[in-house]
N, C-alpha and C. Protein backbone atom coordinates (compact mmCIF):
# COMPACT_ATOMS: atom_id res chain seq x y z
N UNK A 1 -14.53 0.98 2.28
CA UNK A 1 -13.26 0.31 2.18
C UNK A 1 -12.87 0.20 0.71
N UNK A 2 -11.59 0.13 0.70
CA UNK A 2 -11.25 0.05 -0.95
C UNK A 2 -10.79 -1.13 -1.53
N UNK A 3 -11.67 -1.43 -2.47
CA UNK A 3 -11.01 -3.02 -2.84
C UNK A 3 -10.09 -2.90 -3.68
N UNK A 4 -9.97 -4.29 -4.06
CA UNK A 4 -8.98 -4.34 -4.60
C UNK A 4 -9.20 -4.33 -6.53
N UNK A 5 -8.13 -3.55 -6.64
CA UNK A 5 -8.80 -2.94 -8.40
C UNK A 5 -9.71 -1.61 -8.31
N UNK A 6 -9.76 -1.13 -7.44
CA UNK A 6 -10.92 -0.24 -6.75
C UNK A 6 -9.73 0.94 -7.45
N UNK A 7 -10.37 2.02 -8.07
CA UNK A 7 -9.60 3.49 -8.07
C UNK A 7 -10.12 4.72 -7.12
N UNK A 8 -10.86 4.42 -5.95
CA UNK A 8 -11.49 5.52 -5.30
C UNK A 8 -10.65 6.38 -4.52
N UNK A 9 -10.86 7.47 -4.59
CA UNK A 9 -9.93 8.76 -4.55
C UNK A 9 -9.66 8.71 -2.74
N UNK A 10 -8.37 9.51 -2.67
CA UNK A 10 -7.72 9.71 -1.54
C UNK A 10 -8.57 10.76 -1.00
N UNK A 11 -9.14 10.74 0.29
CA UNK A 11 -9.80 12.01 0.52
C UNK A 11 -9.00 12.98 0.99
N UNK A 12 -9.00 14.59 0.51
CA UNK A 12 -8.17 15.47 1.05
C UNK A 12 -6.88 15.79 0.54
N UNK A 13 -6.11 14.89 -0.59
CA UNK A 13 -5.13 15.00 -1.11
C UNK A 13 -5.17 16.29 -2.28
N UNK A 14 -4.33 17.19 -2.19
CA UNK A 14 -4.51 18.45 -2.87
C UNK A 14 -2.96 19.03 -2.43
N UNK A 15 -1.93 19.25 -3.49
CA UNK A 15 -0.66 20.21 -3.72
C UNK A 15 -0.22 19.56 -2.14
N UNK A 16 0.27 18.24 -2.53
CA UNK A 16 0.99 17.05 -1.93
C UNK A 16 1.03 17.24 -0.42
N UNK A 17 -0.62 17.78 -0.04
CA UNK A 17 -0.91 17.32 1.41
C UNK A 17 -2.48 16.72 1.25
N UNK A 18 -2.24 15.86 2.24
CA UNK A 18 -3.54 15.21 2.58
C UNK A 18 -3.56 14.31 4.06
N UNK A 19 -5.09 14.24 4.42
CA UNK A 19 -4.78 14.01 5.75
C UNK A 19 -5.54 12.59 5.94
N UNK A 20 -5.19 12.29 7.66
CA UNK A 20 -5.05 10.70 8.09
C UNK A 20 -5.57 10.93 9.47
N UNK A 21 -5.86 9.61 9.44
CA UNK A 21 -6.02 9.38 10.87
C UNK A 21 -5.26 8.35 11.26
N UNK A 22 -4.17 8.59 12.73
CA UNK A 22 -3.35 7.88 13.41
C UNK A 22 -4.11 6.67 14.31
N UNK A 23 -3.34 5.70 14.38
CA UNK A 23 -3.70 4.55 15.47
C UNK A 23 -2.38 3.92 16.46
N UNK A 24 -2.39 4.98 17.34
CA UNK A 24 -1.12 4.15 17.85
C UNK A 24 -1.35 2.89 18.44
N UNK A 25 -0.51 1.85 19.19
CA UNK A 25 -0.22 1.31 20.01
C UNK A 25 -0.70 0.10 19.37
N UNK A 26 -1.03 -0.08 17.82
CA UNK A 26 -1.50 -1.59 17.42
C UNK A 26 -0.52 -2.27 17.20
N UNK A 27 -1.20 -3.58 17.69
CA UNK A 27 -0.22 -4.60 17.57
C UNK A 27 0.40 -4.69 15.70
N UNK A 28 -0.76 -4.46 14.96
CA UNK A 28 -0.19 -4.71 13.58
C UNK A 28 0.07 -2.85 13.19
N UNK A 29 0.39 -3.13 11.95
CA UNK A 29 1.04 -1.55 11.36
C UNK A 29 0.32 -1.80 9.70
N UNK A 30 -0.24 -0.68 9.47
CA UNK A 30 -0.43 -0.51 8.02
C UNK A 30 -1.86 0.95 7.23
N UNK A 31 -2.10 0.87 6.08
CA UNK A 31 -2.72 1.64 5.71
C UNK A 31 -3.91 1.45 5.26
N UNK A 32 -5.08 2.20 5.25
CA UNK A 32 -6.23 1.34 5.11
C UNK A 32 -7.01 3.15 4.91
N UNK A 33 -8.06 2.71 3.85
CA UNK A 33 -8.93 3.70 3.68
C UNK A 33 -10.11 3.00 4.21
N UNK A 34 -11.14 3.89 5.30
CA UNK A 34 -12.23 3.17 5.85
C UNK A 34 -13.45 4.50 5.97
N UNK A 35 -14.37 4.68 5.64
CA UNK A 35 -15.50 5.23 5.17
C UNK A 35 -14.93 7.01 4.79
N UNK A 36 -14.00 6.64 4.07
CA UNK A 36 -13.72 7.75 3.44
C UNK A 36 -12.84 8.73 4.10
N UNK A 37 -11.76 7.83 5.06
CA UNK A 37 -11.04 8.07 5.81
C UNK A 37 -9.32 7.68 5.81
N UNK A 38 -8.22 8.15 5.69
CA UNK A 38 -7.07 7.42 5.39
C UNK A 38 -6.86 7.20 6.88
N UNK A 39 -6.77 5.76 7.32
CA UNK A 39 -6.37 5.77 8.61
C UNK A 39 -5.06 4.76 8.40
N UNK A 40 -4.17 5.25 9.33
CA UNK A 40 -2.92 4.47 9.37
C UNK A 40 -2.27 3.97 10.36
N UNK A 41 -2.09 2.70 11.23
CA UNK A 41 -1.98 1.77 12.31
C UNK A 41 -0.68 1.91 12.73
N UNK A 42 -0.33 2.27 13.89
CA UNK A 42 1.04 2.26 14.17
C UNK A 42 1.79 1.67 15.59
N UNK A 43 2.58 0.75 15.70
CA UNK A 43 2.98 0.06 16.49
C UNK A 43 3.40 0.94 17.39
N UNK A 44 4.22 1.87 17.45
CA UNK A 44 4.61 2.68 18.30
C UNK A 44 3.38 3.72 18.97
N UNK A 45 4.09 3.64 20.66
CA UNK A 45 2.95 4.51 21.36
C UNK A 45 2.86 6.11 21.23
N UNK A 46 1.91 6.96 21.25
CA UNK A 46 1.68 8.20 20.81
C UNK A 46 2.26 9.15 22.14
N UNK A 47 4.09 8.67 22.81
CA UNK A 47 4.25 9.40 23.22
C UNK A 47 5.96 10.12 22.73
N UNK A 48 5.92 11.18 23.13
CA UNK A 48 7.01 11.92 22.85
C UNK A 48 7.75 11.72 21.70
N UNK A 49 6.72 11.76 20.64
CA UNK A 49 6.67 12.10 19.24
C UNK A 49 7.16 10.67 18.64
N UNK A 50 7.10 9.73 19.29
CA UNK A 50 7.58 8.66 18.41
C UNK A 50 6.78 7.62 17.79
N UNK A 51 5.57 8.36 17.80
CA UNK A 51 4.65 7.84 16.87
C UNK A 51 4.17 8.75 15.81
N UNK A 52 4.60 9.94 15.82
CA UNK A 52 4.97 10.85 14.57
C UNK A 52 5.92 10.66 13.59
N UNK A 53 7.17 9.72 14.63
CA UNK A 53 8.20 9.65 13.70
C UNK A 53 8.19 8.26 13.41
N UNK A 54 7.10 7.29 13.50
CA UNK A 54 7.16 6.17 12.89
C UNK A 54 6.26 6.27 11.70
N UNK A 55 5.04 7.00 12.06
CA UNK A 55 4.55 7.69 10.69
C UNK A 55 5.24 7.66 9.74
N UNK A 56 6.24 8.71 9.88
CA UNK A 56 6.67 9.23 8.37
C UNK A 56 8.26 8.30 7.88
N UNK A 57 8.09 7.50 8.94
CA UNK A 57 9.08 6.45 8.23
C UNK A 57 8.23 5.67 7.84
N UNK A 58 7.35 5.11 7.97
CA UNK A 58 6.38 3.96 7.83
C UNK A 58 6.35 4.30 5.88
N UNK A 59 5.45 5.70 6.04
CA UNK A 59 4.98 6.55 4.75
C UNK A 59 6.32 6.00 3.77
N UNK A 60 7.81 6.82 4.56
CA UNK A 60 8.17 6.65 3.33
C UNK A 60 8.42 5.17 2.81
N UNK A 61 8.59 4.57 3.57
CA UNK A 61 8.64 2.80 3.26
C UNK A 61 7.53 2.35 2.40
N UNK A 62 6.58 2.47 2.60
CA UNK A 62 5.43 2.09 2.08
C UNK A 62 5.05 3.07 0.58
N UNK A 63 5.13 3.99 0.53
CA UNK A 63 5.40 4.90 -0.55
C UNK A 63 6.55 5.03 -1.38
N UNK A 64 7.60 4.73 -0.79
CA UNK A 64 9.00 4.01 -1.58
C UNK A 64 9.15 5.37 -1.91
N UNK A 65 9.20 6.90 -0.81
CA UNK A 65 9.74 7.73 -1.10
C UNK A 65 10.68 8.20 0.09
N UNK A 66 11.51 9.18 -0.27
CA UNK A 66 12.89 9.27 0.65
C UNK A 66 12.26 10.21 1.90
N UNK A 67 12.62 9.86 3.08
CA UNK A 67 11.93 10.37 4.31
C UNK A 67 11.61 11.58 4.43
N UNK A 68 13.02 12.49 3.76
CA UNK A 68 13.37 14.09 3.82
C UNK A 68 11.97 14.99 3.06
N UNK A 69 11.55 14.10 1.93
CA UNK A 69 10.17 14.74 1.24
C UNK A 69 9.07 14.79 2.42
N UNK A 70 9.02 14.50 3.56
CA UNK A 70 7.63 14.03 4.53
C UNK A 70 7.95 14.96 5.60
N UNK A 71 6.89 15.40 5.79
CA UNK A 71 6.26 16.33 7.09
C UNK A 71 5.20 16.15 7.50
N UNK A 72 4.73 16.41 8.81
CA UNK A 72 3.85 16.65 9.69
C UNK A 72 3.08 18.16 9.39
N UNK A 73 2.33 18.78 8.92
CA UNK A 73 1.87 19.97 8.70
C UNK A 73 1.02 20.51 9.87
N UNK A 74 0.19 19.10 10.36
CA UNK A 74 -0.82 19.80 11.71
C UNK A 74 -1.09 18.49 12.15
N UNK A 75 -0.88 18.92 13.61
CA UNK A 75 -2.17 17.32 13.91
C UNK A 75 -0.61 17.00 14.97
N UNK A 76 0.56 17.93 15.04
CA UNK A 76 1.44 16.62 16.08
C UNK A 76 1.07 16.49 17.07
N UNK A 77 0.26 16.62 17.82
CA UNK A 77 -0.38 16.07 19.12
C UNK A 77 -1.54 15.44 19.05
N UNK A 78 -2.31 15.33 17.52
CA UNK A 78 -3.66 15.15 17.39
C UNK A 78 -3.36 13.46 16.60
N UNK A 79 -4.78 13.03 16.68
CA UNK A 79 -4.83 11.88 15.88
C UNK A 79 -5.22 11.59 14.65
N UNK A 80 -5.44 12.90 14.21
CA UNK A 80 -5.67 13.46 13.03
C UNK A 80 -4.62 14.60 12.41
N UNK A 81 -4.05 13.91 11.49
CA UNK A 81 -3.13 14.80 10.67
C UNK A 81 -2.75 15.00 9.57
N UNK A 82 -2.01 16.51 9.42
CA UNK A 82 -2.13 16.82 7.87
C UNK A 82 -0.74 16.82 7.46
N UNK A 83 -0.37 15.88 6.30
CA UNK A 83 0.95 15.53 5.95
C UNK A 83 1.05 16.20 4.84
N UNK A 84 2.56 16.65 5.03
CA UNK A 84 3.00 17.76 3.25
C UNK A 84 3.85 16.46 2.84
N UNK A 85 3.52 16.24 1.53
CA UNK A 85 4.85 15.50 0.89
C UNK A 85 5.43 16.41 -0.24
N UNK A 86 6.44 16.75 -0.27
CA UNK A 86 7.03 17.71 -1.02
C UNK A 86 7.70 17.08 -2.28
N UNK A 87 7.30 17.72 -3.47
CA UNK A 87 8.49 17.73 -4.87
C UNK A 87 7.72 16.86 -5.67
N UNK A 88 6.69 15.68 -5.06
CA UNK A 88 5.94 15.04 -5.47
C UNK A 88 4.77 15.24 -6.37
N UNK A 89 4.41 14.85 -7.26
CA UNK A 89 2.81 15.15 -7.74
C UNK A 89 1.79 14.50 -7.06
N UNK A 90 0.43 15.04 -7.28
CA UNK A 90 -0.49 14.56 -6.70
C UNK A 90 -0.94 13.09 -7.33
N UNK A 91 -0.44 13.21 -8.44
CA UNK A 91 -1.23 11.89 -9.00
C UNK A 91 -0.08 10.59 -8.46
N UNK A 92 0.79 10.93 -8.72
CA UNK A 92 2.25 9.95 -8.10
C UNK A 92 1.92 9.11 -6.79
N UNK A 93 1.49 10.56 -5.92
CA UNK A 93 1.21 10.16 -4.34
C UNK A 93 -0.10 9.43 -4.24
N UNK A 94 -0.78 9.64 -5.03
CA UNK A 94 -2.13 8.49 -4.87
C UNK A 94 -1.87 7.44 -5.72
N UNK A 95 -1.24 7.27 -6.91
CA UNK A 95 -1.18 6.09 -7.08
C UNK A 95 -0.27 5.18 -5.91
N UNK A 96 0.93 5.48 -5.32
CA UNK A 96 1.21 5.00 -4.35
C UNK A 96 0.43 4.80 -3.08
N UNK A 97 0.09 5.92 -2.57
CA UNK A 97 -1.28 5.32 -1.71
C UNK A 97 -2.11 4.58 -1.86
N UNK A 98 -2.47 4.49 -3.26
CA UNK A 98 -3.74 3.34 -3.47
C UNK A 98 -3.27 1.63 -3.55
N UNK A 99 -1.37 2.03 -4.36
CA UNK A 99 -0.70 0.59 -3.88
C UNK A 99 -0.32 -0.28 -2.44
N UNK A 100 -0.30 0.87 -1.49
CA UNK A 100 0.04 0.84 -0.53
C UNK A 100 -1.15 0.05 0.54
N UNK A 101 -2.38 0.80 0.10
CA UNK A 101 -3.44 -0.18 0.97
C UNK A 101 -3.82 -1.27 0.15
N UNK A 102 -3.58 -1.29 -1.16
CA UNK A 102 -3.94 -2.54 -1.56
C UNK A 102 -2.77 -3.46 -1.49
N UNK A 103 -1.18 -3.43 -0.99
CA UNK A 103 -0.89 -4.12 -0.38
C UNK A 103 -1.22 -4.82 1.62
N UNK A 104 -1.78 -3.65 1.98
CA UNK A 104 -2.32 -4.52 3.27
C UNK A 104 -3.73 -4.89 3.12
N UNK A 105 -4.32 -4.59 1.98
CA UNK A 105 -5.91 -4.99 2.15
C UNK A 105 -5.13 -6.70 1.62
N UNK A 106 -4.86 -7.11 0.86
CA UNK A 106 -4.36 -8.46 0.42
C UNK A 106 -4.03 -9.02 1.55
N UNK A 107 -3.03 -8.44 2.54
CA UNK A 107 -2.74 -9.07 3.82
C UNK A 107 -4.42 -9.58 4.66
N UNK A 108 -5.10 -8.94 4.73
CA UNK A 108 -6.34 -8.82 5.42
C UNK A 108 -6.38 -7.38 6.25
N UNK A 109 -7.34 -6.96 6.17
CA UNK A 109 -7.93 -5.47 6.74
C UNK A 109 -7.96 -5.68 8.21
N UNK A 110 -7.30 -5.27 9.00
CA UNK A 110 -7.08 -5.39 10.44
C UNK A 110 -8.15 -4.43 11.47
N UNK A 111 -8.42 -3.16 10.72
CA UNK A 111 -9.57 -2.18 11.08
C UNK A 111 -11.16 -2.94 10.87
N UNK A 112 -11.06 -2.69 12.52
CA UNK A 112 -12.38 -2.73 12.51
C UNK A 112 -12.91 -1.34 12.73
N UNK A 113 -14.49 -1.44 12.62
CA UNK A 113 -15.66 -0.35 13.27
C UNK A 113 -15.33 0.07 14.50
N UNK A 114 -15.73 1.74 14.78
CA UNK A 114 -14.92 2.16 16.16
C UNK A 114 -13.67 2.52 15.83
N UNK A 115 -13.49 3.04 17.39
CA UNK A 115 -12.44 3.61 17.59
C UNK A 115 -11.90 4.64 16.65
């Protein structure tokens, strides 16, 4: 898990894709690195893509970048997926990622073990 002040690297992030693991149907929503894993919680259920497309609204909200930069690269049926963010640098997109869970790790870490 990544604390807070923690700089530990995004796993998989390389020429503004890197990949995640989805959680639909939680009651809470947010981002969380967990044994070296980007997993990301999503209120919406994993059917007929509208938990793909809360993804990458979520992303850009939380990344404070404009939706149109975000894609799905692999993984739209899977719970594992590989996101392109386009125009972006790599270092940009992890420092935002790393703000991003250390704004919900402050909230409290909602991931547990499993699943």
């Amino acid at each position: 898990m990544l604390s807070p002040g923690t700089r530990e690297e995004i796993p998989g992030l390389k020429n503004g894709f890197f990949r995640l693991k989805t959680r639909p149907g939680r009651k809470k929503e947010g981002i969380f690195l967990r044994e070296g894993v980007l997993v990301v919680d999503l209120s919406e259920a994993a059917r007929e893509g509208r938990a793909n497309d809360r993804l990458l609204r979520n992303l850009s909200d939380w990344l404070e970048i404009p939706l149109s930069r975000f894609r799905i690269e692999k993984g739209h049926q899977s719970r594992f997926k590989t996101v392109c963010l386009s125009g972006i640098p790599d270092a940009d997109i992890r420092e935002r990622l790393q703000r991003a869970i250390g704004r919900f790790l402050e909230q409290g870490d909602p991931v547990k073990s499993g699943s």
